[in-house]
Each structure stands twice: as structure tokens, then as C-alpha cells.
PDB file of N, CA and C in Angstrom:
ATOM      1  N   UNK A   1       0.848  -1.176   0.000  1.00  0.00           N
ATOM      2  CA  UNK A   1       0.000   0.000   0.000  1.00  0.00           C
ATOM      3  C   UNK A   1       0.892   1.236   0.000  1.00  0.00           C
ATOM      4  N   UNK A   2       0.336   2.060  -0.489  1.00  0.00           N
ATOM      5  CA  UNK A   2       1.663   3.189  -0.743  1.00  0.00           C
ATOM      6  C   UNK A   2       0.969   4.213   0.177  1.00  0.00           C
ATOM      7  N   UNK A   3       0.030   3.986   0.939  1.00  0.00           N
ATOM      8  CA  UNK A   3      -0.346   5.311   2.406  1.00  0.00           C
ATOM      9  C   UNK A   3       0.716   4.161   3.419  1.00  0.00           C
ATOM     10  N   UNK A   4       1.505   4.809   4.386  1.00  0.00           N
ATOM     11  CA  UNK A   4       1.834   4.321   5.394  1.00  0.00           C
ATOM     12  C   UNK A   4       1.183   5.123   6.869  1.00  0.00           C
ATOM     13  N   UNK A   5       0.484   4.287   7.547  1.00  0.00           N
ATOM     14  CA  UNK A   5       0.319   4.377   8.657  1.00  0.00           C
ATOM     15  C   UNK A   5       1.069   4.344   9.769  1.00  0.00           C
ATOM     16  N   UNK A   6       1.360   5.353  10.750  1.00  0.00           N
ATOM     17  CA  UNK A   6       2.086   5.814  11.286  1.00  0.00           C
ATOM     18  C   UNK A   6       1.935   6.318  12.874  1.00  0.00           C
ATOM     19  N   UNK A   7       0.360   5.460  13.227  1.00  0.00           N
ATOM     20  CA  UNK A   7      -0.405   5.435  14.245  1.00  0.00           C
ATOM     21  C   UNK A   7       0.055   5.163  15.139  1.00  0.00           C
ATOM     22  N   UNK A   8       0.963   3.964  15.701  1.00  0.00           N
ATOM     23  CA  UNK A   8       1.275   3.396  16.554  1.00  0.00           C
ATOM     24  C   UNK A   8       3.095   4.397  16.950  1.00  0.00           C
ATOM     25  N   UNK A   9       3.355   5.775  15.837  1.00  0.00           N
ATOM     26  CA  UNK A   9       4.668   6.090  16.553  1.00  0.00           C
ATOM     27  C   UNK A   9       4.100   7.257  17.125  1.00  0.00           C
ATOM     28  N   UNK A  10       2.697   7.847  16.756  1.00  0.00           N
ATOM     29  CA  UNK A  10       1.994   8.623  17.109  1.00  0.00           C
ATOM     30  C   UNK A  10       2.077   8.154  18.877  1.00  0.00           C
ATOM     31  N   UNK A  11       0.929   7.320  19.071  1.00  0.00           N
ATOM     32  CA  UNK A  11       0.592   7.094  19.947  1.00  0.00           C
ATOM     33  C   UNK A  11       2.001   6.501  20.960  1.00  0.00           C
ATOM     34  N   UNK A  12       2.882   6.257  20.666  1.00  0.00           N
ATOM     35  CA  UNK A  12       4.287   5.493  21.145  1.00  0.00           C
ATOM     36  C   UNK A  12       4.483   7.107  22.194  1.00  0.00           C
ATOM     37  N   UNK A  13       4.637   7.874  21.003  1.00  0.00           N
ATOM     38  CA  UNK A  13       5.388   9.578  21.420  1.00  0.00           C
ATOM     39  C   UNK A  13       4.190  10.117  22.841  1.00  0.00           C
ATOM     40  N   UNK A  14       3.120  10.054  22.447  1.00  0.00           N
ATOM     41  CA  UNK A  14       1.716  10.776  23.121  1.00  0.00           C
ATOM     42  C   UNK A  14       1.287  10.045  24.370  1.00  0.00           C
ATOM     43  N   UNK A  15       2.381   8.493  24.284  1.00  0.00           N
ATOM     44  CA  UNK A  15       2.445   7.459  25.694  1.00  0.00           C
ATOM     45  C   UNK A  15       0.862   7.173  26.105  1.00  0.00           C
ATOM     46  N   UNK A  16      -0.082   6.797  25.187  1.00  0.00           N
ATOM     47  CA  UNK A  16      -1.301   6.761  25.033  1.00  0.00           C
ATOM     48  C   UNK A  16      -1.388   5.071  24.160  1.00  0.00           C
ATOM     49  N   UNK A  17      -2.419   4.242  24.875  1.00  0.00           N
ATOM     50  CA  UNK A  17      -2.781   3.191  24.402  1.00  0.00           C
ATOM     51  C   UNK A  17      -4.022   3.370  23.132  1.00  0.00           C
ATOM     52  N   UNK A  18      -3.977   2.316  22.692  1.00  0.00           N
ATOM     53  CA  UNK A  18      -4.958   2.618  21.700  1.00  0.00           C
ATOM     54  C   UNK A  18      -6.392   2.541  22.125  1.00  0.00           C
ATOM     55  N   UNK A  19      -6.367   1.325  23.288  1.00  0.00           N
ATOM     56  CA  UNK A  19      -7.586   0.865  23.609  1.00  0.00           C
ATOM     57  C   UNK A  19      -8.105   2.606  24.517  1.00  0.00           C
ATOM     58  N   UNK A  20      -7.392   3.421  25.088  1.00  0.00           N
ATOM     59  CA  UNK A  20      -8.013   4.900  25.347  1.00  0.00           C
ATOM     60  C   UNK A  20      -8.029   6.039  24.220  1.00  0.00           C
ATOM     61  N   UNK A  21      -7.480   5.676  22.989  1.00  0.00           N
ATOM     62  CA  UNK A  21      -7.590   6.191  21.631  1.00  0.00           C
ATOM     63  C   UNK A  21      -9.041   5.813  21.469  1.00  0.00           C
ATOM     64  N   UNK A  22      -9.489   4.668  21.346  1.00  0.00           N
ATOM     65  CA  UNK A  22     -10.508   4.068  20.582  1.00  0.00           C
ATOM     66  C   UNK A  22     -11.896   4.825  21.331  1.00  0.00           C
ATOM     67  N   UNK A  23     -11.591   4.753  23.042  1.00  0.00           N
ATOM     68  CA  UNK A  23     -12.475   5.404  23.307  1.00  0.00           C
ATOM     69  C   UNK A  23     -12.939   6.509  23.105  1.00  0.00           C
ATOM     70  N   UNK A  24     -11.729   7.092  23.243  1.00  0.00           N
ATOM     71  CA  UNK A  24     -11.998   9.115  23.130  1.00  0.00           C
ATOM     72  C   UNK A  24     -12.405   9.215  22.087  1.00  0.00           C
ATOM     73  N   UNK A  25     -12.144   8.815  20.383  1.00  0.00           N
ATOM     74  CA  UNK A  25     -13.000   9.128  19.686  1.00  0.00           C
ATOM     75  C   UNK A  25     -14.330   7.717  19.188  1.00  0.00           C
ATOM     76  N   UNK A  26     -14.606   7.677  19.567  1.00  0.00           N
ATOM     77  CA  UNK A  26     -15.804   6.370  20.008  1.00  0.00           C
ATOM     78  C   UNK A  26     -16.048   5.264  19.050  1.00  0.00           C
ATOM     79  N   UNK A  27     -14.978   4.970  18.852  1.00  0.00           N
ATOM     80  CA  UNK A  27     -14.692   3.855  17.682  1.00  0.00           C
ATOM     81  C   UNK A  27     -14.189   2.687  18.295  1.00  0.00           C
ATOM     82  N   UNK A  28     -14.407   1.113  17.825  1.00  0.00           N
ATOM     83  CA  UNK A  28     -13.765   0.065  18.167  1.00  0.00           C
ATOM     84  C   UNK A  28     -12.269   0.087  18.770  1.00  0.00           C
ATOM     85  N   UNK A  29     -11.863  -0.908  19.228  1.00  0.00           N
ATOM     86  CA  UNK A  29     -10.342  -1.068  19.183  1.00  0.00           C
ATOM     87  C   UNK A  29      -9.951  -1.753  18.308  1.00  0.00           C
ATOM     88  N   UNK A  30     -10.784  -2.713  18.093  1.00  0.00           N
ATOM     89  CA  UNK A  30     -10.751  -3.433  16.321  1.00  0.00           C
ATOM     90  C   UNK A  30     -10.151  -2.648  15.461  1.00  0.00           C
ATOM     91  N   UNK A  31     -11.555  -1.687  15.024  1.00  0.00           N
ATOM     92  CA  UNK A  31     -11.241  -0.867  14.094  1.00  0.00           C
ATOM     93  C   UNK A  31      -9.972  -0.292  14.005  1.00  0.00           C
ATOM     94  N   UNK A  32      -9.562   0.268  15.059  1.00  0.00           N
ATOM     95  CA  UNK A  32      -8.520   1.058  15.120  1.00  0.00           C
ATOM     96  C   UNK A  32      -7.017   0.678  14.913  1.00  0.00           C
ATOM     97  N   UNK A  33      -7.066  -0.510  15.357  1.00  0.00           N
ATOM     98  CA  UNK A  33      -6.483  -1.616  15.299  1.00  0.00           C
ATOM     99  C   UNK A  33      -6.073  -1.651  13.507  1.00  0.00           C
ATOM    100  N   UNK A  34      -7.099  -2.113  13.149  1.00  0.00           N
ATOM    101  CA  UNK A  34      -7.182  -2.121  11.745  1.00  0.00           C
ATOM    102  C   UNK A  34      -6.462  -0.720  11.038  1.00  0.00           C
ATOM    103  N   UNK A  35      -6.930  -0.184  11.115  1.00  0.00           N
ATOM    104  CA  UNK A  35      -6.049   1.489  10.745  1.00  0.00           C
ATOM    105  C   UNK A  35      -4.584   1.389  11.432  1.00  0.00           C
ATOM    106  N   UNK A  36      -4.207   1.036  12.886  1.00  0.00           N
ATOM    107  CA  UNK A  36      -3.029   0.640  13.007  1.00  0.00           C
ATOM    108  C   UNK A  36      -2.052   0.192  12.156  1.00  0.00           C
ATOM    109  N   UNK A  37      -2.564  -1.091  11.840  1.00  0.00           N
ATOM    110  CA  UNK A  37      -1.929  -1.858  11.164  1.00  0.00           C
ATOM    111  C   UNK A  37      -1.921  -1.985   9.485  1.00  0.00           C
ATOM    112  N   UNK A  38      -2.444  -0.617   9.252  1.00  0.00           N
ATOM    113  CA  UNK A  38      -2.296  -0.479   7.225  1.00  0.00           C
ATOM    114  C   UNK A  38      -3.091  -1.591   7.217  1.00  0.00           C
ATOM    115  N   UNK A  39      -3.934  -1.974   7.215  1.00  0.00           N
ATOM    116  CA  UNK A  39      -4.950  -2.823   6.709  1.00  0.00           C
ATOM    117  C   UNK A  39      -6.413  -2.282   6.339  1.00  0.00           C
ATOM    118  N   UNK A  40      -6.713  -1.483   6.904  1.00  0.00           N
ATOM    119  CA  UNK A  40      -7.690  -0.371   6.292  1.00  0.00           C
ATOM    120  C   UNK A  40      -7.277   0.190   5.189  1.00  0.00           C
ATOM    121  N   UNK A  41      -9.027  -0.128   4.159  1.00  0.00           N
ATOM    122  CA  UNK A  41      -8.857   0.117   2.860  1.00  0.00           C
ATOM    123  C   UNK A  41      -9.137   2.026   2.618  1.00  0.00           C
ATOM    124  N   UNK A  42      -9.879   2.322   3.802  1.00  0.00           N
ATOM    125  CA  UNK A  42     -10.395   3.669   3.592  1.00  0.00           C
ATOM    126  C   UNK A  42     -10.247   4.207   5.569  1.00  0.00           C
ATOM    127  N   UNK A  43     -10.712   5.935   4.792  1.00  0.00           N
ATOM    128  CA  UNK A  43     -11.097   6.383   6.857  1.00  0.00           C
ATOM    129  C   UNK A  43     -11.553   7.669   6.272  1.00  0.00           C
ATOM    130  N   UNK A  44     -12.523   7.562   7.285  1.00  0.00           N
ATOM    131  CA  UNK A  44     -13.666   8.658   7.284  1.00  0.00           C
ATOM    132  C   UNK A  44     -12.966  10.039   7.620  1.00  0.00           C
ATOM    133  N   UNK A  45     -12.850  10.857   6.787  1.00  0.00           N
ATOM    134  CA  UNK A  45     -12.429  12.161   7.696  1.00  0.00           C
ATOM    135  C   UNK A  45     -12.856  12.893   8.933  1.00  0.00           C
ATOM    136  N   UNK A  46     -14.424  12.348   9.348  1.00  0.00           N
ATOM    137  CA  UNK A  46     -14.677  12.538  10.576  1.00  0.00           C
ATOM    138  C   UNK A  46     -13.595  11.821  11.640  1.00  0.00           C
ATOM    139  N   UNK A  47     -13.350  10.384  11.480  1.00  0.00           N
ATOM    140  CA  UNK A  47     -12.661   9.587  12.478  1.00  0.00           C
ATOM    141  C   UNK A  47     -11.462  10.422  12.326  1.00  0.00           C
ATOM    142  N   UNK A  48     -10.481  10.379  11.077  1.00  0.00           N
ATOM    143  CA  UNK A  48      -9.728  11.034  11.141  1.00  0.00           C
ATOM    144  C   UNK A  48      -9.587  12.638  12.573  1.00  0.00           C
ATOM    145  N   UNK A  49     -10.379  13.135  11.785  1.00  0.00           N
ATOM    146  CA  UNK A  49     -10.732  14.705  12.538  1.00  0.00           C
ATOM    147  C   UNK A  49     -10.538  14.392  13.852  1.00  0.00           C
ATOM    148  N   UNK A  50     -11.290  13.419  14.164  1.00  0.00           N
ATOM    149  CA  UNK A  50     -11.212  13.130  16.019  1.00  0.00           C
ATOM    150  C   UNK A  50     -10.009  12.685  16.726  1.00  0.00           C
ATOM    151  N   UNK A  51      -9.582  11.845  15.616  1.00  0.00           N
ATOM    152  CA  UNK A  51      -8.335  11.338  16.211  1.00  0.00           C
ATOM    153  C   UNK A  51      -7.017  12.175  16.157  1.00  0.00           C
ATOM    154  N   UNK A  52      -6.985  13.528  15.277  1.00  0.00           N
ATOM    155  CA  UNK A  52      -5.944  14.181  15.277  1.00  0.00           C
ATOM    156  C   UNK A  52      -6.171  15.171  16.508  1.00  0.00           C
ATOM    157  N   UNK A  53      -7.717  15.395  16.358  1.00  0.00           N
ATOM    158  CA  UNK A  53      -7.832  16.490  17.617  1.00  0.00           C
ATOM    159  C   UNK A  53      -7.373  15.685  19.190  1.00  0.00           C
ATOM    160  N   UNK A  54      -7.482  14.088  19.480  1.00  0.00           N
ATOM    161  CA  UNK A  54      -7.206  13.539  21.101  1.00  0.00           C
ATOM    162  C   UNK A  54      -5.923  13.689  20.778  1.00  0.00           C
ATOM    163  N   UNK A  55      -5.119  12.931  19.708  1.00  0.00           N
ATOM    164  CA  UNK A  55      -4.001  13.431  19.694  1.00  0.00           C
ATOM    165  C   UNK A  55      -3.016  14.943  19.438  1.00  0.00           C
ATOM    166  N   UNK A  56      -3.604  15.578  19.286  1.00  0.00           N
ATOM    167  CA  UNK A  56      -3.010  16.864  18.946  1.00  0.00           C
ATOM    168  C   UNK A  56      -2.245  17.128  17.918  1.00  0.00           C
ATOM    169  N   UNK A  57      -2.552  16.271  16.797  1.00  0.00           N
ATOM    170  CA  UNK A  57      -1.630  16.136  15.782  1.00  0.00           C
ATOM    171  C   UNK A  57      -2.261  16.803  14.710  1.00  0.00           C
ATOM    172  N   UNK A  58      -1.262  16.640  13.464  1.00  0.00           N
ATOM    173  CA  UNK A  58      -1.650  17.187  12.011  1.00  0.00           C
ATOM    174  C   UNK A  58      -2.323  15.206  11.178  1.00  0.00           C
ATOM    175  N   UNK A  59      -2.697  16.113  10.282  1.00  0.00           N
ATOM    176  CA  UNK A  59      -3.387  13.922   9.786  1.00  0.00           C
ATOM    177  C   UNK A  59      -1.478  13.368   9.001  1.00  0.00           C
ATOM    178  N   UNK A  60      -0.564  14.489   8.561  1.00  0.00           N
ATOM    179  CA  UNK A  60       0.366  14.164   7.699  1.00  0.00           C
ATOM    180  C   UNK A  60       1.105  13.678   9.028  1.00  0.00           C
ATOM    181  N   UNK A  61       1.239  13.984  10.646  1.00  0.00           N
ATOM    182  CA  UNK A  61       1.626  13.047  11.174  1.00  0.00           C
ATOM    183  C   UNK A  61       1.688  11.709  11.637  1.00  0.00           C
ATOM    184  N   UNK A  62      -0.018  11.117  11.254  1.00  0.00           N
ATOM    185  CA  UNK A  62      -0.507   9.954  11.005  1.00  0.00           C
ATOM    186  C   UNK A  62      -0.080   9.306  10.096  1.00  0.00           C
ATOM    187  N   UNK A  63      -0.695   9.958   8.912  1.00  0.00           N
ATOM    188  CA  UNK A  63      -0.564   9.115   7.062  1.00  0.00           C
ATOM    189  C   UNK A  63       0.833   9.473   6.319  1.00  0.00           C
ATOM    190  N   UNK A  64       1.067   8.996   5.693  1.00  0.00           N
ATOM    191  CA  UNK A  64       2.688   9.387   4.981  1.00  0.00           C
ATOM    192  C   UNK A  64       2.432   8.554   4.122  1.00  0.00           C
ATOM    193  N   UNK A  65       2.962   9.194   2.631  1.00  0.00           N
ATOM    194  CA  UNK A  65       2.903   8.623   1.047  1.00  0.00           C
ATOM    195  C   UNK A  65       3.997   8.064   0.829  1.00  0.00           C
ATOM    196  N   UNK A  66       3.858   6.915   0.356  1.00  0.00           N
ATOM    197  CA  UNK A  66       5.491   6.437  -0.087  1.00  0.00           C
ATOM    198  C   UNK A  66       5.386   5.424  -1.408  1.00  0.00           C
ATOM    199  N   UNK A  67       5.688   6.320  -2.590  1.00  0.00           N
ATOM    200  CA  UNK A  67       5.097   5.229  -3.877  1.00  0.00           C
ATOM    201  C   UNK A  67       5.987   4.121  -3.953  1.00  0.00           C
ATOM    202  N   UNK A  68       7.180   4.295  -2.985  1.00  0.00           N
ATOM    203  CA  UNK A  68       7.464   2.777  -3.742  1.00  0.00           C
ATOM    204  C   UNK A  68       7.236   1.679  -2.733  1.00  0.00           C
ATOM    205  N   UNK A  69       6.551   1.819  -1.634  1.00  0.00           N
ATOM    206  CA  UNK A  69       5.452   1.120  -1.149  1.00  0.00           C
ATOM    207  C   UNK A  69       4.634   0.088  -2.335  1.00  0.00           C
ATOM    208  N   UNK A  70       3.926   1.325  -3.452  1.00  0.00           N
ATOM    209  CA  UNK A  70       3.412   1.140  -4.005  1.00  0.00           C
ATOM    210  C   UNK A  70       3.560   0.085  -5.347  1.00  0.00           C
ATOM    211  N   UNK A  71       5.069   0.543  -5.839  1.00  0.00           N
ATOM    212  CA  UNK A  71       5.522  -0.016  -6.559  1.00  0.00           C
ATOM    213  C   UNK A  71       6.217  -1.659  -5.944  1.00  0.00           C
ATOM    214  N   UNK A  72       6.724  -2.076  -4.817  1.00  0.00           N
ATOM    215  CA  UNK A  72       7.170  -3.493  -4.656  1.00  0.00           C
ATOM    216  C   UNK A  72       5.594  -3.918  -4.661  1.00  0.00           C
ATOM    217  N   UNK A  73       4.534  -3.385  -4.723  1.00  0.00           N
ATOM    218  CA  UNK A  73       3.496  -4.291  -3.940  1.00  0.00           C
ATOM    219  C   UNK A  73       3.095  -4.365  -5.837  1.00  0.00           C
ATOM    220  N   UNK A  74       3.053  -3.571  -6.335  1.00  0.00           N
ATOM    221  CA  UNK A  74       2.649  -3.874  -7.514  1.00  0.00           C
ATOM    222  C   UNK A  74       3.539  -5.215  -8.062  1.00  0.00           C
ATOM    223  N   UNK A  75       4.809  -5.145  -7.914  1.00  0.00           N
ATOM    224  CA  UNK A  75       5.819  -6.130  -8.428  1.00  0.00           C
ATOM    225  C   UNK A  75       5.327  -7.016  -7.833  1.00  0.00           C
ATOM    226  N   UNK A  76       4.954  -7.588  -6.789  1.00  0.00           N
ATOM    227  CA  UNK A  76       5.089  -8.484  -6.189  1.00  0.00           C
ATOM    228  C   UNK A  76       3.796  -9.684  -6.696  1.00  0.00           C
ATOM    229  N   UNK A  77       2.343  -8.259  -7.154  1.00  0.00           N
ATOM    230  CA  UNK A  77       1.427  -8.933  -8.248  1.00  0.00           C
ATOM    231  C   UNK A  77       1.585  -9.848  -9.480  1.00  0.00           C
ATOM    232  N   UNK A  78       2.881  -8.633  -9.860  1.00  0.00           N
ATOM    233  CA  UNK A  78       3.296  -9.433 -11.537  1.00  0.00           C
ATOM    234  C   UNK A  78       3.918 -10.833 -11.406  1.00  0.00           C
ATOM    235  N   UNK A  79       4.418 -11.019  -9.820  1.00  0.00           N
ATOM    236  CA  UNK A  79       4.785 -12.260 -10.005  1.00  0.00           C
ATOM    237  C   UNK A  79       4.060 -13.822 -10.044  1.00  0.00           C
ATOM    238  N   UNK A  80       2.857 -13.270  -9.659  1.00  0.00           N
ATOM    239  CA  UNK A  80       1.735 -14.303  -9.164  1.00  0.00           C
ATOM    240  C   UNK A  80       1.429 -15.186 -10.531  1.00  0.00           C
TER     241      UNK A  80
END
């Protein structure tokens, strides 16, 4: 995936668990979980919104672009 998620250095720095992330903005730990771990296909800019405001962050301190993310994962198709 060429978004890298960047949640867990967020929350590492902010010394904040996820499972009190999940609460403050009133979402699963699943879910969040899921967004943790780049496995989320999409995110609501509301969730977003909430979660930059408990954390005090910008969203570019969360998400970060990296095409050649993009590109081994593509390669890795052509090989199938």
C-alpha cells in the first residue's frame, strides 16, 4: 500500500494506548487496530478529525505517502 500508517509512533510519542484512543474518539479497538496496522482500505475524515484532535496532531503526522510502497506491492502482483 503506498499510504503508510504511522499510528502506533503517534501514539508510542503521546504514551497513550490505543484501547483509550478508541475510546476518546468512540470507535472500536478493532477498528482502530485495523487502521493501526495499514490494513484499512479507507477512513472517514470525521474519524480522522477526532483522532488528530485527542491526539493533537496534524493527519500528515498519522498518514505518509510512499510510492514505492506502491511499486514493490505492484511487483510483487506481476509475479503471481
Amino acid at each position: 500500500m503506498a499510504i503508510i500508517v504511522n499510528l502506533d509512533v503517534v501514539l508510542a510519542q503521546r504514551k497513550m494506548r490505543l484501547n483509550t484512543l478508541a475510546e476518546a474518539v468512540q470507535i472500536t479497538p478493532q477498528n482502530l487496530s485495523v487502521l493501526k496496522t495499514g490494513k484499512a482500505k479507507a477512513i472517514r475524515f470525521d474519524t480522522l478529525e477526532k483522532i488528530c484532535e485527542v491526539l493533537q496532531c496534524q493527519p500528515g503526522d498519522i498518514l505518509a505517502y510512499s510510492p514505492s510502497a506502491s511499486d514493490n506491492e505492484n511487483s510483487d502482483n506481476k509475479e503471481n
